[in-house]
Protein backbone atom coordinates (compact mmCIF):
# COMPACT_ATOMS: atom_id res chain seq x y z
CA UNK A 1 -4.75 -20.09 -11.14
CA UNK A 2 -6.00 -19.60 -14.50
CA UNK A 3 -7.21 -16.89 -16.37
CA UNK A 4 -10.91 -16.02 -16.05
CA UNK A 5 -13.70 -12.96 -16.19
CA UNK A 6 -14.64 -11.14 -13.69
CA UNK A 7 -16.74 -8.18 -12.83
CA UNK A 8 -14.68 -5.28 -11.40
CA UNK A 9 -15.72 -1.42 -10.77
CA UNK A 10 -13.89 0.84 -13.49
CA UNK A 11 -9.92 1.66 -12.60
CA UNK A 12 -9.09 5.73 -11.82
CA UNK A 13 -5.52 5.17 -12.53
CA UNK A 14 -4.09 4.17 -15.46
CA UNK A 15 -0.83 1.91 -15.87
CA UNK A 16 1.05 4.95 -17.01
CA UNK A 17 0.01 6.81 -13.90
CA UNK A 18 0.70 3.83 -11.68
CA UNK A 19 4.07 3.79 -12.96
CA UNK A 20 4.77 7.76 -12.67
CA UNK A 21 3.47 7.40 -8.61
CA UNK A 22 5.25 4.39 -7.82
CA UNK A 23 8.82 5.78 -9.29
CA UNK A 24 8.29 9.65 -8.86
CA UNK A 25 10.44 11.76 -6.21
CA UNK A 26 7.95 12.19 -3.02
CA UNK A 27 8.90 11.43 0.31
CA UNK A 28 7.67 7.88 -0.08
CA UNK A 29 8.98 6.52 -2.57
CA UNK A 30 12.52 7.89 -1.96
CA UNK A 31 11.83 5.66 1.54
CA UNK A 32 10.83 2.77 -0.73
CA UNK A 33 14.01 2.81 -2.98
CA UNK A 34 16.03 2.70 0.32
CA UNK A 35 14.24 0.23 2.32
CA UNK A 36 13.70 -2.27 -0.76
CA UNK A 37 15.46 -1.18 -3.59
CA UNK A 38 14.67 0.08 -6.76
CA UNK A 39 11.18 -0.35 -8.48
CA UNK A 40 11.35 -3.22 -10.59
CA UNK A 41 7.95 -3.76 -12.04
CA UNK A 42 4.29 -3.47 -11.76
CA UNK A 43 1.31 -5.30 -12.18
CA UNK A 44 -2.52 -4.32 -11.76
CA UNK A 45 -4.49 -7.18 -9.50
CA UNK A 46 -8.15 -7.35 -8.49
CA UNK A 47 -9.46 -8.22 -5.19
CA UNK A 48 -12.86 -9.95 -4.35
CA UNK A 49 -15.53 -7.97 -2.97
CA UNK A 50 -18.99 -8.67 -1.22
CA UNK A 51 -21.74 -6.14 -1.47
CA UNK A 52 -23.69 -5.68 1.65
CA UNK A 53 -26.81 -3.41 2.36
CA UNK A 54 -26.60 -2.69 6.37
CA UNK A 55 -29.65 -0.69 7.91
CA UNK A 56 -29.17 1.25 11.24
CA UNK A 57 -30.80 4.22 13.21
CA UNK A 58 -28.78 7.12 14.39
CA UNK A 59 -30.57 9.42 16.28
CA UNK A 60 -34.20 9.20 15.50
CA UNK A 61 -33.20 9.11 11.86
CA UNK A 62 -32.90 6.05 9.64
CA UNK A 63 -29.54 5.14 7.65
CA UNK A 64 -28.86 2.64 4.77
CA UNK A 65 -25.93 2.01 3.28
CA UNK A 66 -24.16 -0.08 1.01
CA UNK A 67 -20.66 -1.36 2.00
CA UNK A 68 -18.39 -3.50 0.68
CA UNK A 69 -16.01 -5.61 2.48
CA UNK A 70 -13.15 -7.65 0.87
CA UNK A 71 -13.59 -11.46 0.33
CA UNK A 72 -10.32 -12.57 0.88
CA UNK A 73 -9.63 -11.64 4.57
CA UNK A 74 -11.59 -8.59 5.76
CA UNK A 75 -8.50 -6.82 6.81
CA UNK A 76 -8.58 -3.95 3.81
CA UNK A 77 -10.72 -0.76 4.27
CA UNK A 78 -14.27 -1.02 3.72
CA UNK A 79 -15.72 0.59 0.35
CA UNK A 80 -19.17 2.40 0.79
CA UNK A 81 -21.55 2.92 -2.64
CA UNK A 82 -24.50 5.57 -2.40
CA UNK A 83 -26.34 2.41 -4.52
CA UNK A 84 -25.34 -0.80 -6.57
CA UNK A 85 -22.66 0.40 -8.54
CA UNK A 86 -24.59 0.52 -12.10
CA UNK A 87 -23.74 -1.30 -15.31
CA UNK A 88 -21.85 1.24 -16.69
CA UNK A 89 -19.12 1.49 -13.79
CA UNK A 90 -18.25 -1.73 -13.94
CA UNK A 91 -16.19 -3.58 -16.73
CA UNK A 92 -15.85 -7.18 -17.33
CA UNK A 93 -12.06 -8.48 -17.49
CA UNK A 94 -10.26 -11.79 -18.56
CA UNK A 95 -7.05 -11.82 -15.98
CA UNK A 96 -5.43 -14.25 -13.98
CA UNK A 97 -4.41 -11.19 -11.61
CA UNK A 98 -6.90 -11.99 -9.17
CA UNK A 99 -7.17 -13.01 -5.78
CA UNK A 100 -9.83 -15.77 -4.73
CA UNK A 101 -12.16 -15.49 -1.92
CA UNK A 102 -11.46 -17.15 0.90
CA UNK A 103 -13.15 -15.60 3.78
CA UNK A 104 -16.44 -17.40 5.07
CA UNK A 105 -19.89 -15.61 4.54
CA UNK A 106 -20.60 -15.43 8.41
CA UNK A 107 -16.83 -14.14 9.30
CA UNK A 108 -17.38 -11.30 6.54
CA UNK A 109 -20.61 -10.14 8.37
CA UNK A 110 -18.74 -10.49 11.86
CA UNK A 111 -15.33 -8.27 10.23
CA UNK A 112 -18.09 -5.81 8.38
CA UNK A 113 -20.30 -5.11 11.47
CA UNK A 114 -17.44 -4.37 13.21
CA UNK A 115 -15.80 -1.71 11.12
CA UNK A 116 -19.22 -0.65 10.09
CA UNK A 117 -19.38 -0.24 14.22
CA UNK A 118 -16.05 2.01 14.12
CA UNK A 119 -17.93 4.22 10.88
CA UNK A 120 -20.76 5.02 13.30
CA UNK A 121 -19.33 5.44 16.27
CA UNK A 122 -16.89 8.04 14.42
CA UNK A 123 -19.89 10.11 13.31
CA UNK A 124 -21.08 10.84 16.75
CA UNK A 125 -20.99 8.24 19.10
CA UNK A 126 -23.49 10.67 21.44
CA UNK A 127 -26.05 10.04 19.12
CA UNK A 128 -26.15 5.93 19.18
CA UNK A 129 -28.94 4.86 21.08
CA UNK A 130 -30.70 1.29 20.85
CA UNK A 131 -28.07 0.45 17.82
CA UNK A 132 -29.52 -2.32 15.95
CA UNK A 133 -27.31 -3.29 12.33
CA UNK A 134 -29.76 -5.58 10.15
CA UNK A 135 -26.88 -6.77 7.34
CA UNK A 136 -27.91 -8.25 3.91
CA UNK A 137 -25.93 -9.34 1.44
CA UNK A 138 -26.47 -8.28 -1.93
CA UNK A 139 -25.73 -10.89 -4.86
CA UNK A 140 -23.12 -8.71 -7.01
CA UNK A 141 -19.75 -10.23 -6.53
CA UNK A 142 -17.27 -7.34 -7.68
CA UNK A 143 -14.02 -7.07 -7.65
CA UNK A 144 -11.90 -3.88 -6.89
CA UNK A 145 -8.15 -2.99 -8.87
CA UNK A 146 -5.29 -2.29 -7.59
CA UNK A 147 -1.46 -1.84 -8.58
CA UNK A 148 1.15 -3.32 -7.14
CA UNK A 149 4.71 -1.79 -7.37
CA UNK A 150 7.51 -4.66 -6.94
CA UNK A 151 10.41 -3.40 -5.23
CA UNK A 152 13.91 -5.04 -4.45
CA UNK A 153 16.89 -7.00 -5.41
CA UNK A 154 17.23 -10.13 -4.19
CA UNK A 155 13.64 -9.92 -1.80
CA UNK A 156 11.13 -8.53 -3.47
CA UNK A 157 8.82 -6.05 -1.47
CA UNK A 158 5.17 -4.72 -2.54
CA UNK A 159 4.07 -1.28 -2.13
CA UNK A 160 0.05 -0.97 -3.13
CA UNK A 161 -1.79 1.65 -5.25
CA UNK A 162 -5.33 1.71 -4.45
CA UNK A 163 -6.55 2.05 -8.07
CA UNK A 164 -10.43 3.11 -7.51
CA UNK A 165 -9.38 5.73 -4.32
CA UNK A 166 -6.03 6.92 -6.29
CA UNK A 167 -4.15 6.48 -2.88
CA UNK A 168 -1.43 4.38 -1.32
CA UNK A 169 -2.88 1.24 0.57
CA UNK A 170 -0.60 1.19 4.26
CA UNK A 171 1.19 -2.39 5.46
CA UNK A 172 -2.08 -4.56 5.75
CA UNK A 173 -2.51 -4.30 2.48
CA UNK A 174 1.21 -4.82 1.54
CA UNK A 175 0.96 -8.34 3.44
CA UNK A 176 -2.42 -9.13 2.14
CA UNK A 177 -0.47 -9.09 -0.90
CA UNK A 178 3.39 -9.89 -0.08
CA UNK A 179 0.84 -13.40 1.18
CA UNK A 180 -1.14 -13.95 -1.70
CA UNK A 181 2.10 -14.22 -4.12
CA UNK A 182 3.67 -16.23 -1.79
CA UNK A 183 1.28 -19.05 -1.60
């Protein structure tokens, strides 16, 4: 895949800081170094995003929000944006580090109602009556960055730092990965 620009929502960790969590002494990454083996490099990578405005009632009061939901397979946690992230949070970037969408327009809306679904129902599921969803995409495309550490030998294992939410990403993330550089 070649190099090209895309749109992606501002990084919160830096490469220096990506490289002081993946090899500092916590817990984790002591488990990492023994599972794996040492860190051997990293690399920053940006994931495909769809922006979707979803409408519901909770209560007798009305909710929108904007979610968005990962183009490549659904599986990675939903993002949620008070409005269209604005001009000024995102930055344009020539990389080849990307991942390319793969996941069909009507099998995004099926994943996001779903975990949009699990959001609700977590806020009070007492308080759902009559749920109706109404889901529109919105036409920003953006894509989110992330670091991967590259741990190993011989077999080469990923660990994933969210780089917008500044936290480690858990073992569906790992494989979305672990998949993508396999291919």
């Amino acid at each position: 895949m070649g190099a090209t620009y895309i749109q992606a929502l501002k990084p919160n960790v830096t490469q220096k800081e990506a490289l002081r969590t993946f090899s500092g002494a916590g817990l984790s990454t002591l488990y990492w170094k023994m599972r794996s083996g040492p860190l051997q490099r990293i690399a920053e990578v940006y994931v495909p995003y769809w922006l979707y405005r979803v409408q519901y009632n909770m209560g007798r009061a009305a909710h929108t929000s904007l979610f968005a939901i990962d183009a490549v397979n659904g599986s990675l946690d939903l993002f949620t944006f008070p409005r269209v992230p604005a001009a000024s949070e995102l930055v344009s970037i020539h990389t080849r580090n990307r991942i390319a969408p793969s996941l069909q327009r009507a099998a995004a809306e099926a994943a996001l109602r779903q975990k949009v679904l699990r959001v609700i129902f977590q806020q009070g599921f007492f308080k759902v009556r009559d749920l109706k969803l109404e889901i529109a995409p919105d036409p920003l495309e953006l894509h989110m960055p992330y670091w991967l550490g590259f741990y190993g030998n011989v077999a080469l294992r990923c660990r994933v730092l969210n780089a917008v939410r500044r936290r480690m990403e858990g073992a569906k993330a790992s494989a979305l990965f672990e998949s993508w550089l396999a291919a």
